[in-house]
PDB file of N, CA and C in Angstrom:
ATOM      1  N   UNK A   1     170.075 252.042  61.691  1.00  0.00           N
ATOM      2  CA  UNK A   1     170.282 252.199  63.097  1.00  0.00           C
ATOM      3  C   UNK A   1     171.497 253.115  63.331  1.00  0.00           C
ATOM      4  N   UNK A   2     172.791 252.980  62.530  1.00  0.00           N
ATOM      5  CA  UNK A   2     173.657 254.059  62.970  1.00  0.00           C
ATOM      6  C   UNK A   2     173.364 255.244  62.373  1.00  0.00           C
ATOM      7  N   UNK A   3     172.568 255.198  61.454  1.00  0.00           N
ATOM      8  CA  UNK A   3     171.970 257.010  61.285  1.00  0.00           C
ATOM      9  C   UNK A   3     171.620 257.889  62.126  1.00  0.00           C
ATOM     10  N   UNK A   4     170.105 256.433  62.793  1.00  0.00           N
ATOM     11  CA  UNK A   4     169.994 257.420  64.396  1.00  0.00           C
ATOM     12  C   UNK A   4     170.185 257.508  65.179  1.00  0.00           C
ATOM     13  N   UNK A   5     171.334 256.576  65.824  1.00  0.00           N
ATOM     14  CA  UNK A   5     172.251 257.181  67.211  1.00  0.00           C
ATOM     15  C   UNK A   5     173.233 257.879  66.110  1.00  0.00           C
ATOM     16  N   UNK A   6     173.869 258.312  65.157  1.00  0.00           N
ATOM     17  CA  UNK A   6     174.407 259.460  64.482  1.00  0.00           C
ATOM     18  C   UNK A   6     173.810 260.889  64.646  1.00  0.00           C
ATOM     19  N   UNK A   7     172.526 260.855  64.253  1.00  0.00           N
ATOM     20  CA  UNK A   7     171.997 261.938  63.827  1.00  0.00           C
ATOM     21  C   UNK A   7     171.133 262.180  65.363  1.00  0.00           C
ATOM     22  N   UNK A   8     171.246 261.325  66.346  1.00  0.00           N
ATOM     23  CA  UNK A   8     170.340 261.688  67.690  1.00  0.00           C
ATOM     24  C   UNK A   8     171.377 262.218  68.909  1.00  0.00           C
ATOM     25  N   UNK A   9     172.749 262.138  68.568  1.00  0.00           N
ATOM     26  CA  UNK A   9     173.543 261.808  69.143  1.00  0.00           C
ATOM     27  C   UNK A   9     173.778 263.121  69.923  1.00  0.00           C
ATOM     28  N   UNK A  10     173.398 264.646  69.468  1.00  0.00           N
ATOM     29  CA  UNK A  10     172.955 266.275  69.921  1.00  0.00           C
ATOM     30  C   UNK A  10     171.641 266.226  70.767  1.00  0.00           C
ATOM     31  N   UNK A  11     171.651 265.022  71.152  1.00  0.00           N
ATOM     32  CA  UNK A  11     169.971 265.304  72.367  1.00  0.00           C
ATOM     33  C   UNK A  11     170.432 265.046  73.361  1.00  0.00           C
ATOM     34  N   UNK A  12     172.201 265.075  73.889  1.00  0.00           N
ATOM     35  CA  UNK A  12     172.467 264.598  75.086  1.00  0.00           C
ATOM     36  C   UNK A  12     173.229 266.066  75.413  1.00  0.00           C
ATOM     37  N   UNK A  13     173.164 266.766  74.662  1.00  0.00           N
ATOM     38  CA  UNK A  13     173.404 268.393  75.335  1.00  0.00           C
ATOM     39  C   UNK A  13     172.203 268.824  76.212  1.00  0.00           C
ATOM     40  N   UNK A  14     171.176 268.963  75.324  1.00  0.00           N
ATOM     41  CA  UNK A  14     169.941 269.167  76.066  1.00  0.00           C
ATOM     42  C   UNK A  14     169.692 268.777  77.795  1.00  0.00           C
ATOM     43  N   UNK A  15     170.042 267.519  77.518  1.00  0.00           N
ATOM     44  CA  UNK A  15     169.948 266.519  78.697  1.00  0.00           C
ATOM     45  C   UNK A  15     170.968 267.291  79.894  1.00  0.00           C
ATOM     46  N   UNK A  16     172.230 267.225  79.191  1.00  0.00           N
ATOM     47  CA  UNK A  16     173.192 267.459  80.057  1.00  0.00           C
ATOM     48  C   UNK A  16     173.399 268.920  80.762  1.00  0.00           C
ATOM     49  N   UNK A  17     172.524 269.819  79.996  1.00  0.00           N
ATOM     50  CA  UNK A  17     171.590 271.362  80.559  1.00  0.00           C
ATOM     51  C   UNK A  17     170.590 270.803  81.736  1.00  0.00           C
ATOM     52  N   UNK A  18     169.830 269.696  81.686  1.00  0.00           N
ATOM     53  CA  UNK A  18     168.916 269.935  82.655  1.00  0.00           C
ATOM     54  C   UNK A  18     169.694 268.806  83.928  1.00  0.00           C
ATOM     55  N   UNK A  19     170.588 268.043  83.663  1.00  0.00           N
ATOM     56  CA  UNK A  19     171.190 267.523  84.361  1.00  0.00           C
ATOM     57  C   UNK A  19     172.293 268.652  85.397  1.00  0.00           C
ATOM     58  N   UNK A  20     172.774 269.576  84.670  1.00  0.00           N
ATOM     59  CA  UNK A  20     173.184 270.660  85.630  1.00  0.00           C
ATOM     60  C   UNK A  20     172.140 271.733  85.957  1.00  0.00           C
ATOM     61  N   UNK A  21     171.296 272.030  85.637  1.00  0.00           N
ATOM     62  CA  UNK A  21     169.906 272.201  86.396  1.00  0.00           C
ATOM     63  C   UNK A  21     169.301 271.692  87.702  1.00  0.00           C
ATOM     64  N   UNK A  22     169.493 270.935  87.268  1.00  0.00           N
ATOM     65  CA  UNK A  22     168.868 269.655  88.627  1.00  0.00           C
ATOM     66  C   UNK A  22     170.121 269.538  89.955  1.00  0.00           C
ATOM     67  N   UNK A  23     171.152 269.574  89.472  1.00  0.00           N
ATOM     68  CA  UNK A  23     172.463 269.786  90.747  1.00  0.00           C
ATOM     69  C   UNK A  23     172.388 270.450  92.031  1.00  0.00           C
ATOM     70  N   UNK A  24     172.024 271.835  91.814  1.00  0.00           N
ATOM     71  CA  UNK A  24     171.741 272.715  92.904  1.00  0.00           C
ATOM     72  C   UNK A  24     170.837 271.928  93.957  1.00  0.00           C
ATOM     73  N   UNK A  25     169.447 271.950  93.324  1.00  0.00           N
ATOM     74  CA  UNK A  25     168.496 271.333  94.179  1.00  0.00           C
ATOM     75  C   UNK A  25     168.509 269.857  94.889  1.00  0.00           C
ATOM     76  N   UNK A  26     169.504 269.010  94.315  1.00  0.00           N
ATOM     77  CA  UNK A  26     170.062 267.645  94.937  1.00  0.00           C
ATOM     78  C   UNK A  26     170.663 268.199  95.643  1.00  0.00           C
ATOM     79  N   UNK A  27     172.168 268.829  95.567  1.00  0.00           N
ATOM     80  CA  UNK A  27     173.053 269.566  96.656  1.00  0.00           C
ATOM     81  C   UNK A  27     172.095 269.980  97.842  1.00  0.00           C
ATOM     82  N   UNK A  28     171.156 270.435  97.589  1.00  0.00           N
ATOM     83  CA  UNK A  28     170.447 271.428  99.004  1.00  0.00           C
ATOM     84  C   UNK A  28     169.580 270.142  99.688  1.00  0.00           C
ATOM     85  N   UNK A  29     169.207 269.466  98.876  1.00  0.00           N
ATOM     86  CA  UNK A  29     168.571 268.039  99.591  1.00  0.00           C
ATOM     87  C   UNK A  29     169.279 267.330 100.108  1.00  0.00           C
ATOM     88  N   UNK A  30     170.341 267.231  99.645  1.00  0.00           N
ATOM     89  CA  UNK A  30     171.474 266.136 100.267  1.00  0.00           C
ATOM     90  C   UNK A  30     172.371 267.083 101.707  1.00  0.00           C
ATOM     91  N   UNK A  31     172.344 268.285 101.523  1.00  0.00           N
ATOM     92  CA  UNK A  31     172.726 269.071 102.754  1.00  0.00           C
ATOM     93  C   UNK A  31     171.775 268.884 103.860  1.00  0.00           C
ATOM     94  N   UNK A  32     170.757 268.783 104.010  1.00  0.00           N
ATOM     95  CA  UNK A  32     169.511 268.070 104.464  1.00  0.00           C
ATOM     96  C   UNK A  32     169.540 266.822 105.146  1.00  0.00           C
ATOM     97  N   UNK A  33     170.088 265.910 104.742  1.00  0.00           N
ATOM     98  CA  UNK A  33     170.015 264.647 104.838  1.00  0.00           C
ATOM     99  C   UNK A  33     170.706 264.040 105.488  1.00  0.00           C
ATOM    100  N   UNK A  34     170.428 263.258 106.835  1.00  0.00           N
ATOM    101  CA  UNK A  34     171.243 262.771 107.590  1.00  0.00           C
ATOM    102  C   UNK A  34     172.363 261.947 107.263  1.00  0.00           C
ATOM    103  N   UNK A  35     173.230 261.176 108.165  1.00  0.00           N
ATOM    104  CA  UNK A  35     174.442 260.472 107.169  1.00  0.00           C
ATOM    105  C   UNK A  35     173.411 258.700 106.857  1.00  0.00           C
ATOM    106  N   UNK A  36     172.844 257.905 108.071  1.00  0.00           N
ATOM    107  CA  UNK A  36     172.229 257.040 107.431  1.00  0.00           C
ATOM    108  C   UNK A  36     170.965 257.469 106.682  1.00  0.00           C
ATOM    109  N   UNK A  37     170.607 258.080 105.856  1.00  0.00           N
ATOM    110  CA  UNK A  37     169.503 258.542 105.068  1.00  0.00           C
ATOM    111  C   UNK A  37     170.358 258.263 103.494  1.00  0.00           C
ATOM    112  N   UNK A  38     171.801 259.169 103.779  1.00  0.00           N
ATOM    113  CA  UNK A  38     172.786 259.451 102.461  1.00  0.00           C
ATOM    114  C   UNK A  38     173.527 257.647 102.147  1.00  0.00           C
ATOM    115  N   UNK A  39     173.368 256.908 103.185  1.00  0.00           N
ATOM    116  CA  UNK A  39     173.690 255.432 102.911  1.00  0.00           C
ATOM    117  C   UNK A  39     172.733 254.408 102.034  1.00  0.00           C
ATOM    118  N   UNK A  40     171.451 255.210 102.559  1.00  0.00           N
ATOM    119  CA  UNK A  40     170.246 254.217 102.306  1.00  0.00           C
ATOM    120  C   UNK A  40     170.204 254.680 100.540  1.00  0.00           C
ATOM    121  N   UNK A  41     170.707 255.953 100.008  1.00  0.00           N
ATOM    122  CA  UNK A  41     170.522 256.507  98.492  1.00  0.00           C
ATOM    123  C   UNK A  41     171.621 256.131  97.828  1.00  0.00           C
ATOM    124  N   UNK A  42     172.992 256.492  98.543  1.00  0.00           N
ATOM    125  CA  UNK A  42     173.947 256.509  97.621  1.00  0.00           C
ATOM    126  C   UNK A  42     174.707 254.594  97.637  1.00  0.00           C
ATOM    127  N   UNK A  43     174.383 253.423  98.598  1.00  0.00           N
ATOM    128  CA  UNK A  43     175.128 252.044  98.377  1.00  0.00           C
ATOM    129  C   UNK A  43     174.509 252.127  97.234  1.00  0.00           C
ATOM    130  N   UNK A  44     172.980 251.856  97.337  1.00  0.00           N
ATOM    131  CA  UNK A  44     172.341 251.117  96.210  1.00  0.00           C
ATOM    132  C   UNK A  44     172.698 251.460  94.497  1.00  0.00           C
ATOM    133  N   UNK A  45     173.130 252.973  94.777  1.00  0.00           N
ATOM    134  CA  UNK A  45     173.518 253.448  93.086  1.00  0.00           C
ATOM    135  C   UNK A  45     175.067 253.395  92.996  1.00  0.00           C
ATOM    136  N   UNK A  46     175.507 253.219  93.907  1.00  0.00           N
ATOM    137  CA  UNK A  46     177.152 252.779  93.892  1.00  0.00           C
ATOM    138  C   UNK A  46     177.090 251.328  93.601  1.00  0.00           C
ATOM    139  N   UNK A  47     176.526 250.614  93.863  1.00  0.00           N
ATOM    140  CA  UNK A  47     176.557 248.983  94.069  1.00  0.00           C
ATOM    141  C   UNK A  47     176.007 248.864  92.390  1.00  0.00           C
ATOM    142  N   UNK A  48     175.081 249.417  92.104  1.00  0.00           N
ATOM    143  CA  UNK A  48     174.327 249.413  90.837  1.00  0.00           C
ATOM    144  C   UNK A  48     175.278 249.769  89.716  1.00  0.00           C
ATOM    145  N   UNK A  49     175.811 250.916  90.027  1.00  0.00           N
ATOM    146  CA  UNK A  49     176.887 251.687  89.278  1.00  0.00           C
ATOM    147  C   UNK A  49     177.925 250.449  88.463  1.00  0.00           C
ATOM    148  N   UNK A  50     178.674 250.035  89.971  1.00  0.00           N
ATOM    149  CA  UNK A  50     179.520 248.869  89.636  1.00  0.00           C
ATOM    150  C   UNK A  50     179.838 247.730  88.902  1.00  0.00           C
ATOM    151  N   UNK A  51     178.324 247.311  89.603  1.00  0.00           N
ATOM    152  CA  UNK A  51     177.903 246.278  88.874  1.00  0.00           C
ATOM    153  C   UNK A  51     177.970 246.240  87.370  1.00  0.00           C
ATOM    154  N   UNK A  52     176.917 246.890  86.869  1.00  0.00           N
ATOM    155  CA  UNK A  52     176.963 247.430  85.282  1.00  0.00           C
ATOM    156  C   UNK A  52     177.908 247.594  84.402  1.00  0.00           C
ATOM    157  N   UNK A  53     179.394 248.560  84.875  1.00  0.00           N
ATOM    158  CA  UNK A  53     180.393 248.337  84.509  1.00  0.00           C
ATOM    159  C   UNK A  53     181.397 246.943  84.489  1.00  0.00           C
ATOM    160  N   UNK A  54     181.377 245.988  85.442  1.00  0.00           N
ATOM    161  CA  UNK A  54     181.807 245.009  85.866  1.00  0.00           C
ATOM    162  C   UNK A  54     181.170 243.683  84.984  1.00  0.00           C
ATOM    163  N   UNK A  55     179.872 243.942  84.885  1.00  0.00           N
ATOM    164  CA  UNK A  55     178.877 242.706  84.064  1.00  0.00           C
ATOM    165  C   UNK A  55     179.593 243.250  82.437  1.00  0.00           C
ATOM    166  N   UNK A  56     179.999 244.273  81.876  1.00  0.00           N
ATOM    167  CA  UNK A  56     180.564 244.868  80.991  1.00  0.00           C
ATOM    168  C   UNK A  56     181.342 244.354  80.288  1.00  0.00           C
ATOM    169  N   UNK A  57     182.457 243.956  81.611  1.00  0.00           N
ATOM    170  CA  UNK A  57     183.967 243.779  81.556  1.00  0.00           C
ATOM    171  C   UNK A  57     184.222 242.478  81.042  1.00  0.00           C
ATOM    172  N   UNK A  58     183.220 241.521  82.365  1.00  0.00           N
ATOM    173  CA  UNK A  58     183.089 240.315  82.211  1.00  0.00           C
ATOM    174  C   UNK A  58     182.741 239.873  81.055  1.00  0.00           C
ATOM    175  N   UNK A  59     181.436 240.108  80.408  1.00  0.00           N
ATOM    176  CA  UNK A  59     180.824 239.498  79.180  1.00  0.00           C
ATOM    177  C   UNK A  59     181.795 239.779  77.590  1.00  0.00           C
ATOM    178  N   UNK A  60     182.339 240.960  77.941  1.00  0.00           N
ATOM    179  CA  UNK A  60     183.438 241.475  76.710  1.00  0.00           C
ATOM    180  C   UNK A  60     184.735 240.393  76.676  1.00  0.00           C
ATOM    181  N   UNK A  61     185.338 240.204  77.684  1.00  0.00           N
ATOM    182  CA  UNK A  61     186.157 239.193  77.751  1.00  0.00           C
ATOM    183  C   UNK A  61     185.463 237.972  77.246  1.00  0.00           C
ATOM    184  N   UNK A  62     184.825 237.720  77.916  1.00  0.00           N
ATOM    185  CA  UNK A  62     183.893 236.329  77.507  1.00  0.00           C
ATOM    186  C   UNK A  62     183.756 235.894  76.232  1.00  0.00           C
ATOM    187  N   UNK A  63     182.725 237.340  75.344  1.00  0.00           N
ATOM    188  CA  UNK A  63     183.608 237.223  74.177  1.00  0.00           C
ATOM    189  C   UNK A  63     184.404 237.486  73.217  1.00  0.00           C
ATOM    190  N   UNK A  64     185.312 237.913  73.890  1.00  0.00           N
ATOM    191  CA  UNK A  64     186.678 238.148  72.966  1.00  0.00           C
ATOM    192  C   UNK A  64     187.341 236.637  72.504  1.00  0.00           C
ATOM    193  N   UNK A  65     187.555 236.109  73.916  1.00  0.00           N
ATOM    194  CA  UNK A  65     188.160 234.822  73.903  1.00  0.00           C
ATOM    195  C   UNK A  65     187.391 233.660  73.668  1.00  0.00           C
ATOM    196  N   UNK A  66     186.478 233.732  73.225  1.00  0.00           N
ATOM    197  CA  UNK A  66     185.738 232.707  72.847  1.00  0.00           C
ATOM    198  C   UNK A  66     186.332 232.588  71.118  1.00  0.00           C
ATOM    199  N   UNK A  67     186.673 230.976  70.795  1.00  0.00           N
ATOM    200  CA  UNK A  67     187.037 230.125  69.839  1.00  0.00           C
ATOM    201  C   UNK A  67     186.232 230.062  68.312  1.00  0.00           C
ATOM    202  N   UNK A  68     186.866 230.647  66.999  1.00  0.00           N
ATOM    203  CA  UNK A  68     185.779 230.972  66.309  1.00  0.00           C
ATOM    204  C   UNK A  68     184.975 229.565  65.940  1.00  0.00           C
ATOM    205  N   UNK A  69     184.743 228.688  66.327  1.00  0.00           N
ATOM    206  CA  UNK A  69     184.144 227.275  66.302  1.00  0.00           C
ATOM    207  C   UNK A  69     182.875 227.285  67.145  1.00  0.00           C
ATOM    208  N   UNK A  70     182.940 228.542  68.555  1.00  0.00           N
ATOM    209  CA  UNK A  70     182.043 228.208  69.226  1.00  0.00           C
ATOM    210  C   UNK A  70     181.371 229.576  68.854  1.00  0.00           C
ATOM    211  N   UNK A  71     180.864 230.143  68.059  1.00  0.00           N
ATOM    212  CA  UNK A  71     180.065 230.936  67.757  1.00  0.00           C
ATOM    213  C   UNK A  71     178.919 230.544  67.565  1.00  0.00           C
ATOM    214  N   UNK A  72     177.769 231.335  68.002  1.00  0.00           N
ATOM    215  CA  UNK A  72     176.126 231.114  67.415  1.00  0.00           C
ATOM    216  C   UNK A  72     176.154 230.924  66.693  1.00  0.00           C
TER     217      UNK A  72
END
């Protein structure tokens, strides 16, 4: 398994080409877009965003400090 996120780990250039690809044409859609239209797209991936990082934070602590007695 660490071979191939090692050896896969050059397929996020690619990505990150079509991810600035794709910019322009969001920019011109989102210039477009009213302000409650830009609420209804951007809470849900801000809220999502957060979350993810936060459920992260939490569970890492969780177990850091957990007692080597109470292990699986």
């Amino acid at each position: 398994m660490e071979a191939t996120f090692h050896l896969t780990a050059n397929l996020a250039y690619p990505l990150m080409v079509l991810l600035a690809g794709l910019m322009f044409p969001a920019m011109l859609m989102r210039y477009n877009m009213g302000f409650a239209e830009m609420i209804v797209v951007d809470v849900p991936i801000f809220l999502a965003a957060t979350a993810s990082v936060c459920a992260f934070y939490v569970l890492s602590q969780k177990e850091q400090y957990r007692t080597p007695g109470s292990r699986r």
